[in-house]
N, C-alpha and C. Protein backbone atom coordinates (compact mmCIF):
# COMPACT_ATOMS: atom_id res chain seq x y z
N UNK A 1 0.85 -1.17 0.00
CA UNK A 1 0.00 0.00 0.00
C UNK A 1 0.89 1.23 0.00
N UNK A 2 0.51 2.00 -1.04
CA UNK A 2 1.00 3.38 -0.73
C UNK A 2 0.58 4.75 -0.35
N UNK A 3 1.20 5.82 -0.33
CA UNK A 3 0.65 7.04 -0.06
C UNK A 3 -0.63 7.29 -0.88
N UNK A 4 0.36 6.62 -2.54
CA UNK A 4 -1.02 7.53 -3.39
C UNK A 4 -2.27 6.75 -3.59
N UNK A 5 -2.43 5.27 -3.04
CA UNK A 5 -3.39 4.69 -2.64
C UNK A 5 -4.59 4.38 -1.33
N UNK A 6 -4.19 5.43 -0.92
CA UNK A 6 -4.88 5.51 0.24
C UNK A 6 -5.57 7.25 0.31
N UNK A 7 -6.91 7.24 0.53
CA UNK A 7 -7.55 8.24 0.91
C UNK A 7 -7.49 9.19 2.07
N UNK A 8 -7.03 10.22 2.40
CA UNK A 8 -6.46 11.26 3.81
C UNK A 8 -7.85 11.03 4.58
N UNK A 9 -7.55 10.98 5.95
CA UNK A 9 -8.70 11.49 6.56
C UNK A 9 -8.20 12.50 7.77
N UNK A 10 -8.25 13.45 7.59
CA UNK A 10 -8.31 14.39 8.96
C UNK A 10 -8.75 13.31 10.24
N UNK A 11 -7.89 13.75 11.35
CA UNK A 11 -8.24 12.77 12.29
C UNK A 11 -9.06 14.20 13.12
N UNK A 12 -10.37 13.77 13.90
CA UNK A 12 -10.80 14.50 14.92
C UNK A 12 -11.64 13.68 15.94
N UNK A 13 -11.92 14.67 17.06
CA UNK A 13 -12.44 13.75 18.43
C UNK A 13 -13.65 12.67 17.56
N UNK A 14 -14.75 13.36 17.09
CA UNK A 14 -15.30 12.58 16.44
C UNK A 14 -14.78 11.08 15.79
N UNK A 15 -14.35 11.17 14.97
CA UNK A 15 -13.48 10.13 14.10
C UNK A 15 -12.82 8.81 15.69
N UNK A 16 -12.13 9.71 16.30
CA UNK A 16 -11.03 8.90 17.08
C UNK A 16 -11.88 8.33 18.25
N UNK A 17 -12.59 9.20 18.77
CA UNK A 17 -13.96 8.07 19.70
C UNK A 17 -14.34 7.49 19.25
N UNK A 18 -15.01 7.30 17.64
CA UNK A 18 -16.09 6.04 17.39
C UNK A 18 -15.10 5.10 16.94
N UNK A 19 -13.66 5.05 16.77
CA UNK A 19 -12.58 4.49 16.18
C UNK A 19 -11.82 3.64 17.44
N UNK A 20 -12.12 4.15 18.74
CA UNK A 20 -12.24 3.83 19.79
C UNK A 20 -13.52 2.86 20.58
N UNK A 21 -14.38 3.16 20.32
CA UNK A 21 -15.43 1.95 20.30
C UNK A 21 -15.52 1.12 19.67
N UNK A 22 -14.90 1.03 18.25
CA UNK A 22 -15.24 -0.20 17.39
C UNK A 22 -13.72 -0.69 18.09
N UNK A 23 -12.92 -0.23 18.58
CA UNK A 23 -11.82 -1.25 18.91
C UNK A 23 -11.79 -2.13 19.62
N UNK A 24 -12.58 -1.69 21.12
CA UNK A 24 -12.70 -2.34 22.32
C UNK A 24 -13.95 -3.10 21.57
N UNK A 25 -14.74 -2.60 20.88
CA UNK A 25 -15.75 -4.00 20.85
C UNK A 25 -15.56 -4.61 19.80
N UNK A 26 -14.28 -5.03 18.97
CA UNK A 26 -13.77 -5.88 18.28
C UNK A 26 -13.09 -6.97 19.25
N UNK A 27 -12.45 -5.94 20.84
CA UNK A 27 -11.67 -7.16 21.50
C UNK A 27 -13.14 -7.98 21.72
N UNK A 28 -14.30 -6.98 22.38
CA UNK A 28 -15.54 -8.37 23.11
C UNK A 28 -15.66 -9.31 22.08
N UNK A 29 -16.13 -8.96 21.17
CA UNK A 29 -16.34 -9.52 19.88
C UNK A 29 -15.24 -10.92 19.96
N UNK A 30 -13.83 -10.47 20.17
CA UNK A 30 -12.95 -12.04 20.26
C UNK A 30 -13.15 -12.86 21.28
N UNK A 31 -13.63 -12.10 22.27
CA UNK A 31 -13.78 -13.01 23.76
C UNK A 31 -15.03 -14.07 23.33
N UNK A 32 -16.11 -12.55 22.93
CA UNK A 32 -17.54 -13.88 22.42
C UNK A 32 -17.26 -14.82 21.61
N UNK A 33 -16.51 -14.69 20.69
CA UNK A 33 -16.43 -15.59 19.74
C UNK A 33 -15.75 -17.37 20.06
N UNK A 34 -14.74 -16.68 21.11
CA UNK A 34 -14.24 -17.76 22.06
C UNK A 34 -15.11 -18.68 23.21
N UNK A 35 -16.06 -17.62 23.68
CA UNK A 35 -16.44 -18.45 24.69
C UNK A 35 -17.76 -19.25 23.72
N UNK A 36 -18.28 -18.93 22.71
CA UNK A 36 -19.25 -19.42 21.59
C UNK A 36 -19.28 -20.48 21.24
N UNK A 37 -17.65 -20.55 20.82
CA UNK A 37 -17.13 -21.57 20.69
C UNK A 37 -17.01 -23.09 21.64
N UNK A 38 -16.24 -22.42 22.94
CA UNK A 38 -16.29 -23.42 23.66
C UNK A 38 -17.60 -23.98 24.08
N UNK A 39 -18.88 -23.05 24.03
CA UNK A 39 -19.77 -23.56 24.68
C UNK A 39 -20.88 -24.44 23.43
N UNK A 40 -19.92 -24.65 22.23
CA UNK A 40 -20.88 -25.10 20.72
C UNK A 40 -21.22 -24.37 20.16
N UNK A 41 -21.83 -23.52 20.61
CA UNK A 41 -22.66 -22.33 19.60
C UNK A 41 -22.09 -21.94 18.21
N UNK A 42 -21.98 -22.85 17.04
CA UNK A 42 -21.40 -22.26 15.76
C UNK A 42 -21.64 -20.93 15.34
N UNK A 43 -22.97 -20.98 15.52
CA UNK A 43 -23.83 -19.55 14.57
C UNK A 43 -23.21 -18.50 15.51
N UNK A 44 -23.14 -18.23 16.50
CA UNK A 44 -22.52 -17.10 17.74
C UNK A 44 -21.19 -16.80 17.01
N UNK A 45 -20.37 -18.06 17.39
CA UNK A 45 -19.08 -18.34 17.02
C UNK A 45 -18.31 -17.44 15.53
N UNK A 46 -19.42 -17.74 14.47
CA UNK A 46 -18.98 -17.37 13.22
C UNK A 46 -19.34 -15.96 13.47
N UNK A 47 -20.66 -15.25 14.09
CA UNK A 47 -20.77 -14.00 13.80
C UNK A 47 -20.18 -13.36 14.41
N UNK A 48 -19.50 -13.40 15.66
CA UNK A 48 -18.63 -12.52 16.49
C UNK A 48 -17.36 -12.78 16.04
N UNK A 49 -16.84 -13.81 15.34
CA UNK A 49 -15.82 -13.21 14.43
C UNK A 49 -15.45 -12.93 13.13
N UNK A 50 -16.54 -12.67 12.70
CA UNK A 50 -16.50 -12.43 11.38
C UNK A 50 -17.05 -10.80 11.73
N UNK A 51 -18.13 -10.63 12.49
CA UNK A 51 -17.83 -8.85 12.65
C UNK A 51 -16.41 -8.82 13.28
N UNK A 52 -15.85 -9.35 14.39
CA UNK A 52 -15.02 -8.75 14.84
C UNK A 52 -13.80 -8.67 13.59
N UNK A 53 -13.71 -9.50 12.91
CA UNK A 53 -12.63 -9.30 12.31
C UNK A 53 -12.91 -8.24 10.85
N UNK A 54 -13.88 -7.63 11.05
CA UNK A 54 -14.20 -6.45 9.55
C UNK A 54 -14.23 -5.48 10.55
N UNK A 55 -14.73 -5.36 12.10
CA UNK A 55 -13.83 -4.35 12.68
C UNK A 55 -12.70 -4.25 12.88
N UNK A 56 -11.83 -5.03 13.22
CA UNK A 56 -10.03 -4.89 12.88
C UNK A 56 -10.08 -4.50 11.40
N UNK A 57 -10.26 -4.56 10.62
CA UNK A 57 -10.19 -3.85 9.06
C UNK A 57 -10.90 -2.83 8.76
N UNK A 58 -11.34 -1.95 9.63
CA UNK A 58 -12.16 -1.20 9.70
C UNK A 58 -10.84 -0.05 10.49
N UNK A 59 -10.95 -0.29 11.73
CA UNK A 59 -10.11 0.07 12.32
C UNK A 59 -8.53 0.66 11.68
N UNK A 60 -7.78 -0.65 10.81
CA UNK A 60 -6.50 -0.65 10.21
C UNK A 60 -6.89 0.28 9.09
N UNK A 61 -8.11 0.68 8.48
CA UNK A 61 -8.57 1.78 7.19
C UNK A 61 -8.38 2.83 7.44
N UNK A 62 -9.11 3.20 9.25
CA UNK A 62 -9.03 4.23 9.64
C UNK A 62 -7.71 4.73 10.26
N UNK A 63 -6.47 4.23 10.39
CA UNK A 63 -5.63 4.68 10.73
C UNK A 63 -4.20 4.72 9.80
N UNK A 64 -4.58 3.89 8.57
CA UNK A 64 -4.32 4.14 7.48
C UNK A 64 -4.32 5.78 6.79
N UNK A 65 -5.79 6.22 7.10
CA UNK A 65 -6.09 7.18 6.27
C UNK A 65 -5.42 8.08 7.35
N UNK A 66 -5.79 8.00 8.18
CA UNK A 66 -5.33 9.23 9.64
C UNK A 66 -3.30 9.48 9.04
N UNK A 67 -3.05 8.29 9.16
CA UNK A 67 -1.63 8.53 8.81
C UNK A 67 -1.07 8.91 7.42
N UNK A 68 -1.93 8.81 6.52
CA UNK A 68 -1.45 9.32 5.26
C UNK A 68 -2.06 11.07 5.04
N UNK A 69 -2.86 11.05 6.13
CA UNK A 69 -3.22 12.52 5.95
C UNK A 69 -2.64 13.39 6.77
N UNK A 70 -1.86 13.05 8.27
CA UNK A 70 -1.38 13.69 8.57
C UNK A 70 -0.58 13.13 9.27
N UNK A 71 0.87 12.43 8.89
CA UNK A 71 1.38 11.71 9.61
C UNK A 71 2.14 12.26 10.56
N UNK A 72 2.48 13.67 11.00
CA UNK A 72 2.97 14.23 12.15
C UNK A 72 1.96 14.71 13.35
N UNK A 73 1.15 13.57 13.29
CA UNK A 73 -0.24 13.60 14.18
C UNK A 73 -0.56 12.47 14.53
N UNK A 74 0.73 11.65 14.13
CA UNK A 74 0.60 10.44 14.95
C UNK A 74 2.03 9.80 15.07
N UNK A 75 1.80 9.64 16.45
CA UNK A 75 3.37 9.21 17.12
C UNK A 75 3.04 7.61 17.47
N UNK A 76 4.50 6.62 17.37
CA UNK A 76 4.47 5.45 18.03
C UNK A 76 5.30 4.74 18.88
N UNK A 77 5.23 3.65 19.24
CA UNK A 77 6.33 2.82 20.28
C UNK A 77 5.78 1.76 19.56
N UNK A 78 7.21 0.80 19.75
CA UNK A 78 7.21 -0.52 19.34
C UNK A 78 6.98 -1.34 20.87
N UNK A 79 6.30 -2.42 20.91
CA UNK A 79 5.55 -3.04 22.49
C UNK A 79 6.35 -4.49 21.94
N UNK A 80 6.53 -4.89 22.88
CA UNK A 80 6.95 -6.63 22.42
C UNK A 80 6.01 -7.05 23.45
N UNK A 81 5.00 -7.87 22.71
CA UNK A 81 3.37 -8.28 23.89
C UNK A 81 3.26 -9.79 23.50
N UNK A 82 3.30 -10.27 24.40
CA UNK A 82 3.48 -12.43 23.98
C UNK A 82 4.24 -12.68 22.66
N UNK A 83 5.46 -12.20 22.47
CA UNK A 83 6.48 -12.56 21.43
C UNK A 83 6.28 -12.11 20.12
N UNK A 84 5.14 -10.85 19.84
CA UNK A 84 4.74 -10.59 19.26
C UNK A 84 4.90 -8.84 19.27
N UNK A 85 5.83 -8.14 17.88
CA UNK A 85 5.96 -6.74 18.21
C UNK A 85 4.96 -6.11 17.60
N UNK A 86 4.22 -4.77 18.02
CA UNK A 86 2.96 -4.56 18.45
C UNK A 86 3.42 -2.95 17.72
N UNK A 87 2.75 -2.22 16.74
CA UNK A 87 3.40 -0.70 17.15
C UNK A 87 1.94 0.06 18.06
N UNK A 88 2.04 0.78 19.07
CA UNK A 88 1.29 1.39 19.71
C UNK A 88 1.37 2.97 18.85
N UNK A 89 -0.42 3.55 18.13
CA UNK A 89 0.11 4.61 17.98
C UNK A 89 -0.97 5.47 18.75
N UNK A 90 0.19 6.76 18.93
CA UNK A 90 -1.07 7.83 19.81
C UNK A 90 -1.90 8.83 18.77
N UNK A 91 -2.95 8.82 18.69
CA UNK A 91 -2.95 10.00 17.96
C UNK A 91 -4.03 10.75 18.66
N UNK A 92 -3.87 12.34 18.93
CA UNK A 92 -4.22 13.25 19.77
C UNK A 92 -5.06 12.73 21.18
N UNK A 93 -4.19 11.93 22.07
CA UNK A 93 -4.34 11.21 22.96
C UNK A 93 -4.62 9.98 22.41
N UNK A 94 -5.49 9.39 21.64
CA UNK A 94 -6.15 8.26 21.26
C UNK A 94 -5.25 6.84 21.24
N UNK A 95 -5.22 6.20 22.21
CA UNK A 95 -4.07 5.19 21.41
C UNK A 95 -4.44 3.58 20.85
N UNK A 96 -4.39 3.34 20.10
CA UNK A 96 -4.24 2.21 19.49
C UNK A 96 -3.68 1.21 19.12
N UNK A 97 -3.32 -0.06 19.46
CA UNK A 97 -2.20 -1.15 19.04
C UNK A 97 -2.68 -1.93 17.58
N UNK A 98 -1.31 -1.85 16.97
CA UNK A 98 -1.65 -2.37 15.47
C UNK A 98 -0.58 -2.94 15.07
N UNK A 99 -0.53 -4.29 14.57
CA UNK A 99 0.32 -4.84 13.85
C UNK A 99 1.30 -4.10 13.16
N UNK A 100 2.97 -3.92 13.23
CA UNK A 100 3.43 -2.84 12.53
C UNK A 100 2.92 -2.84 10.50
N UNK A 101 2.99 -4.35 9.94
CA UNK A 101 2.56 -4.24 8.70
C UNK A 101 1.32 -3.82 8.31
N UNK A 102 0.07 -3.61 9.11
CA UNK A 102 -1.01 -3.21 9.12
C UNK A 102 -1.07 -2.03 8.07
N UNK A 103 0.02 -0.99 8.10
CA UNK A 103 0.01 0.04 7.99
C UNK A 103 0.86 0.05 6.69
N UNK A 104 1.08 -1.25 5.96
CA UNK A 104 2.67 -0.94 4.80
C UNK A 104 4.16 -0.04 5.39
N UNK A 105 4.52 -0.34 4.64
CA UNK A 105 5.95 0.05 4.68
C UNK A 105 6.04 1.97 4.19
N UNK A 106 5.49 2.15 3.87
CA UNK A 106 5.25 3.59 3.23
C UNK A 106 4.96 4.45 4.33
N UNK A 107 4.16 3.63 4.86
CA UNK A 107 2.76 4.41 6.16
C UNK A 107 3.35 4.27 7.29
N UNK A 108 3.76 3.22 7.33
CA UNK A 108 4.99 2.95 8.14
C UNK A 108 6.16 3.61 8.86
N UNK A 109 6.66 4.02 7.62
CA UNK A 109 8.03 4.51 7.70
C UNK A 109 7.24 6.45 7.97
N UNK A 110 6.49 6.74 7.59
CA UNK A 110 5.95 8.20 7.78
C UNK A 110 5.53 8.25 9.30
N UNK A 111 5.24 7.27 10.69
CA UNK A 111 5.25 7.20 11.80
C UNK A 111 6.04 7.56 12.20
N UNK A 112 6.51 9.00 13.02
CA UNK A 112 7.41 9.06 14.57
C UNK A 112 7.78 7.99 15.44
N UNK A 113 8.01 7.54 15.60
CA UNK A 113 8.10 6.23 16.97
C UNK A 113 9.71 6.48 17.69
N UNK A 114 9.15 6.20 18.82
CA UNK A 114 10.36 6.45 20.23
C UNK A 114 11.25 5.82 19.93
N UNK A 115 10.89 4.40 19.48
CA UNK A 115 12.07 3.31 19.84
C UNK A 115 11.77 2.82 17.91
N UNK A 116 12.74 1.14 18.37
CA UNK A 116 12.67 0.93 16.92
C UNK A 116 12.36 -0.56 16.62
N UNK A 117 12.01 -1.00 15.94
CA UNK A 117 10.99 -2.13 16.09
C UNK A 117 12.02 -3.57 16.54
N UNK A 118 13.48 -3.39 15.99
CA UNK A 118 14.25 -3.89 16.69
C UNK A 118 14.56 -3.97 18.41
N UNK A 119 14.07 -3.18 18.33
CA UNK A 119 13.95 -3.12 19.99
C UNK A 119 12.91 -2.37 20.74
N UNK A 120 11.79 -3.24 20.76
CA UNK A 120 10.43 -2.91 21.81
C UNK A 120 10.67 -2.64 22.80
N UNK A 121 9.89 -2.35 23.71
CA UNK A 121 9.78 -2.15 24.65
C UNK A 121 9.11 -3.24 25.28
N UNK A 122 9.44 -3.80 26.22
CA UNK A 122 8.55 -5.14 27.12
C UNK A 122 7.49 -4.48 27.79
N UNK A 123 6.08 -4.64 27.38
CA UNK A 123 5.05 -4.04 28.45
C UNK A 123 4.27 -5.76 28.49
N UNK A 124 3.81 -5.20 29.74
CA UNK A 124 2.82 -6.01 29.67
C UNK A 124 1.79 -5.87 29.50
N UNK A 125 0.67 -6.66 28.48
CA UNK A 125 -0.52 -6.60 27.68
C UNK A 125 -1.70 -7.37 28.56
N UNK A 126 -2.54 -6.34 29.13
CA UNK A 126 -3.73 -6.88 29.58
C UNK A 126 -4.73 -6.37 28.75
N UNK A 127 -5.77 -7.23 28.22
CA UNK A 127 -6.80 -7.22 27.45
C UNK A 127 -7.92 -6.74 28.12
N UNK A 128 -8.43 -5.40 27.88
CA UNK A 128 -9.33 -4.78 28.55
C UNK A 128 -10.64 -4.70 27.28
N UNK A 129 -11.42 -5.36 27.60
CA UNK A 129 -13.16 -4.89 26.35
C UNK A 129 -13.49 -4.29 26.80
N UNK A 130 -13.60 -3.57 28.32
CA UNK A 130 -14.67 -2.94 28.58
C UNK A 130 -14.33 -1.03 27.97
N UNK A 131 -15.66 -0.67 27.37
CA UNK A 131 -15.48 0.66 27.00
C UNK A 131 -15.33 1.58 28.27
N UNK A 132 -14.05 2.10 28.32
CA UNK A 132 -14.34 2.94 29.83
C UNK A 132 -14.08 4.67 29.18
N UNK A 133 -13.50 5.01 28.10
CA UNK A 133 -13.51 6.38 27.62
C UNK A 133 -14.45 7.03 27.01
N UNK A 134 -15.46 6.30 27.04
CA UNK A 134 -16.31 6.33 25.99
C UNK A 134 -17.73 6.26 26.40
N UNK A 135 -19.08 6.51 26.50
CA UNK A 135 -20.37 5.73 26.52
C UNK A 135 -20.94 6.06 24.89
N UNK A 136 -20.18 5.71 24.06
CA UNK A 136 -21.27 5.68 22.53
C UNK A 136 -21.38 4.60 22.19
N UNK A 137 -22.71 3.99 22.02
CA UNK A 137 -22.65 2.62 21.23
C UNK A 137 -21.70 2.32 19.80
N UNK A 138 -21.92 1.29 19.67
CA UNK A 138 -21.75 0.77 18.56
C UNK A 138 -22.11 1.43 17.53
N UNK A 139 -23.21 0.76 17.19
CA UNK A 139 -24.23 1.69 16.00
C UNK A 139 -23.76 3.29 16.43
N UNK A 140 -23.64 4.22 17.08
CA UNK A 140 -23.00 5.47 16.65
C UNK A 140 -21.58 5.52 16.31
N UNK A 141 -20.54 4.49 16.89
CA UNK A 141 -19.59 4.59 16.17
C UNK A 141 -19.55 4.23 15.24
N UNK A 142 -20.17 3.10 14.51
CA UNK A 142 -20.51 2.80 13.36
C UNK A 142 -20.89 4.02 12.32
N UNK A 143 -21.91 4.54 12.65
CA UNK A 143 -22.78 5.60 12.13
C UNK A 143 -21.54 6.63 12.16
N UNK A 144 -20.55 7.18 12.59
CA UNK A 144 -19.73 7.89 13.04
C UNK A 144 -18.86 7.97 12.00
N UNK A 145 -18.73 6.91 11.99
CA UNK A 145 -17.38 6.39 11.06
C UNK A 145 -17.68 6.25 9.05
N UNK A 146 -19.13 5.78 9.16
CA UNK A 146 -19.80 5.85 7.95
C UNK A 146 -19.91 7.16 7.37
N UNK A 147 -20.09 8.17 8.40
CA UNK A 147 -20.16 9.66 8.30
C UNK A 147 -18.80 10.21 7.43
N UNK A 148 -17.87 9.46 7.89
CA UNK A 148 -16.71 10.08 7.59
C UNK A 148 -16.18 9.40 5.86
N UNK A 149 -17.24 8.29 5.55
CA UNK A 149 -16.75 7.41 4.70
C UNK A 149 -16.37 5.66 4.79
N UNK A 150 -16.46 5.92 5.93
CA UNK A 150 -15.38 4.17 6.50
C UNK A 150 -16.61 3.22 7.02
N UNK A 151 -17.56 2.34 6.15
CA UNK A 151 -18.53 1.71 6.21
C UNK A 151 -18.05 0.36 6.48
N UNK A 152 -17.94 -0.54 7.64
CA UNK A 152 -17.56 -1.26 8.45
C UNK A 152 -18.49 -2.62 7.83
N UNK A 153 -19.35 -2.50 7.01
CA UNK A 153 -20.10 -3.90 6.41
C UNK A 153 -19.43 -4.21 5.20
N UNK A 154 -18.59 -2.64 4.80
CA UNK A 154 -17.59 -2.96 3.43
C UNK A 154 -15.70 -3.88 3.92
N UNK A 155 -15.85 -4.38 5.48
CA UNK A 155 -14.82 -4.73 5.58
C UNK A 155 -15.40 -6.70 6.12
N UNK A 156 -16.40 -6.32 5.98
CA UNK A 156 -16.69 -7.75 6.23
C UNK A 156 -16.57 -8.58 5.08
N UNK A 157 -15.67 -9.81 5.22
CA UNK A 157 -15.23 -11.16 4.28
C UNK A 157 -16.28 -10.97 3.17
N UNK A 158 -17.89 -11.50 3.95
CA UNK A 158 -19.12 -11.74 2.96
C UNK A 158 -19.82 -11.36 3.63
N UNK A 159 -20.70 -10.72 3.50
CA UNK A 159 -22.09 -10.58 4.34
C UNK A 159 -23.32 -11.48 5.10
N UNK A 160 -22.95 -12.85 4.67
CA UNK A 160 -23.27 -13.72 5.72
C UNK A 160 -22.43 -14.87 6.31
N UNK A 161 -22.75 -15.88 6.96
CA UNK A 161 -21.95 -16.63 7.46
C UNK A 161 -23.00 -18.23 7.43
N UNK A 162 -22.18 -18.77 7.68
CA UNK A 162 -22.83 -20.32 7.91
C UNK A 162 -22.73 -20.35 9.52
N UNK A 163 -24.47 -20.74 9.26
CA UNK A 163 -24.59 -21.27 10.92
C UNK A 163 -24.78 -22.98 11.17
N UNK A 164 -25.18 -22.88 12.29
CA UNK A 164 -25.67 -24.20 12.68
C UNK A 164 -26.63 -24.84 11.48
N UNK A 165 -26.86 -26.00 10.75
CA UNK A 165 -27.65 -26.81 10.01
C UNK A 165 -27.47 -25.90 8.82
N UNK A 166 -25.69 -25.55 8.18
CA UNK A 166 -25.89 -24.45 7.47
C UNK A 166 -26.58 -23.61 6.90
N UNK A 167 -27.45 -22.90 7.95
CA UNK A 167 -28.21 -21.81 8.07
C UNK A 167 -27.73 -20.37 7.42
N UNK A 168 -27.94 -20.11 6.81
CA UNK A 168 -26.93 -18.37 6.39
C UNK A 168 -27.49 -17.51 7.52
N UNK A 169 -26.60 -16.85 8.08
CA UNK A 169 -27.07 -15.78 8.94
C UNK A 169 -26.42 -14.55 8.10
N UNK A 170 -27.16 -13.42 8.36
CA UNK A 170 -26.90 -12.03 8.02
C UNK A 170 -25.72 -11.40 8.71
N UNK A 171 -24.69 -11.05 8.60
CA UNK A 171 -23.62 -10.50 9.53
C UNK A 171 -23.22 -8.99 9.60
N UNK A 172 -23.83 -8.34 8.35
CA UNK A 172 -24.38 -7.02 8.26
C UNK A 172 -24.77 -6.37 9.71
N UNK A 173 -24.35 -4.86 9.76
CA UNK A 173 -24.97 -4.21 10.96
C UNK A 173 -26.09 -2.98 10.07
N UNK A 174 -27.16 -3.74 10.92
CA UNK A 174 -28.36 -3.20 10.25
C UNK A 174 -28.29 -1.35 10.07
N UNK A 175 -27.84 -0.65 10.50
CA UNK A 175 -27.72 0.81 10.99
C UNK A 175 -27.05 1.18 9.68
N UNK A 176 -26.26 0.05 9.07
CA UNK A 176 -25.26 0.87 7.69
C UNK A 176 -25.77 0.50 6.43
N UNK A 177 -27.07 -0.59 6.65
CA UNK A 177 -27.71 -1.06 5.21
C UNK A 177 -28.50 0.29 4.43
């Protein structure tokens, strides 16, 4: 991915709160999908990660665009979190952890960062879902984010999923149809 393939987005409170809710409820989204799992539930199983994972691509769009539009508006650190290096970026407080390739090598290399991916920093990574900066649902960050362009049913695999007695379920969030 490059500069000239990617669309700018001005980052603002708007943008970075609802960009902030779809994050933490991409982590619930992995927890449900896990415990769905363990407890049988296919149809659960497939839809909490199949949204959750078009919110992680949702998410990686929006900080894509944030960084190609103004990449001295977003600073990072490299995290080494379960053997795995992590870049943390801030942008106007907001912070976010993202795979460093998430972002290409272009988008990449236009990041500030403290340290250097050769050498993280050891934190330790506790997995927090619960929204605590925030009280906006979903559907408004959703709605939030659609506002801006970044339609979160356009990052989903397919729009449905196989359930139980391969059933198609809808995986669409009704608010963006």
């Amino acid at each position: 991915m490059t500069r000239d393939t990617v669309e700018p987005l001005e980052p603002d409170d708007d943008l970075l709160e609802s960009l902030y809710v779809v994050n933490k409820v991409a982590k619930r989204l992995a927890d449900e999908a896990t415990a769905a799992y363990d407890r049988g539930d296919v149809t659960d199983s497939n839809v909490s990660s199949a949204r959750k994972d078009a919110l992680y691509r949702t998410k990686t769009e929006v900080l894509n665009r944030i960084v190609a539009a103004d990449p001295a508006a977003v600073t990072g650190e490299y995290h080494a979190v379960h053997g795995d290096v992590w870049l943390l970026v801030t942008v106007d407080g907001w912070e976010f952890h993202q795979p460093p390739y998430a972002f290409g090598s272009d988008l990449t290399d236009r990041i500030e960062t403290t340290n250097s991916i050769d050498e993280p920093r050891d934190v330790p990574y506790v997995r927090d879902a619960s929204v605590e900066r925030s009280d906006r649902s979903l559907e408004e960050a959703l709605l939030g984010l659609a506002a801006h362009g970044v339609d979160a049913n356009d990052h989903l695999a397919r729009p449905t999923i196989s359930g139980e007695r391969d059933r198609l379920v809808d995986v669409r969030w009704p608010c963006l149809r």
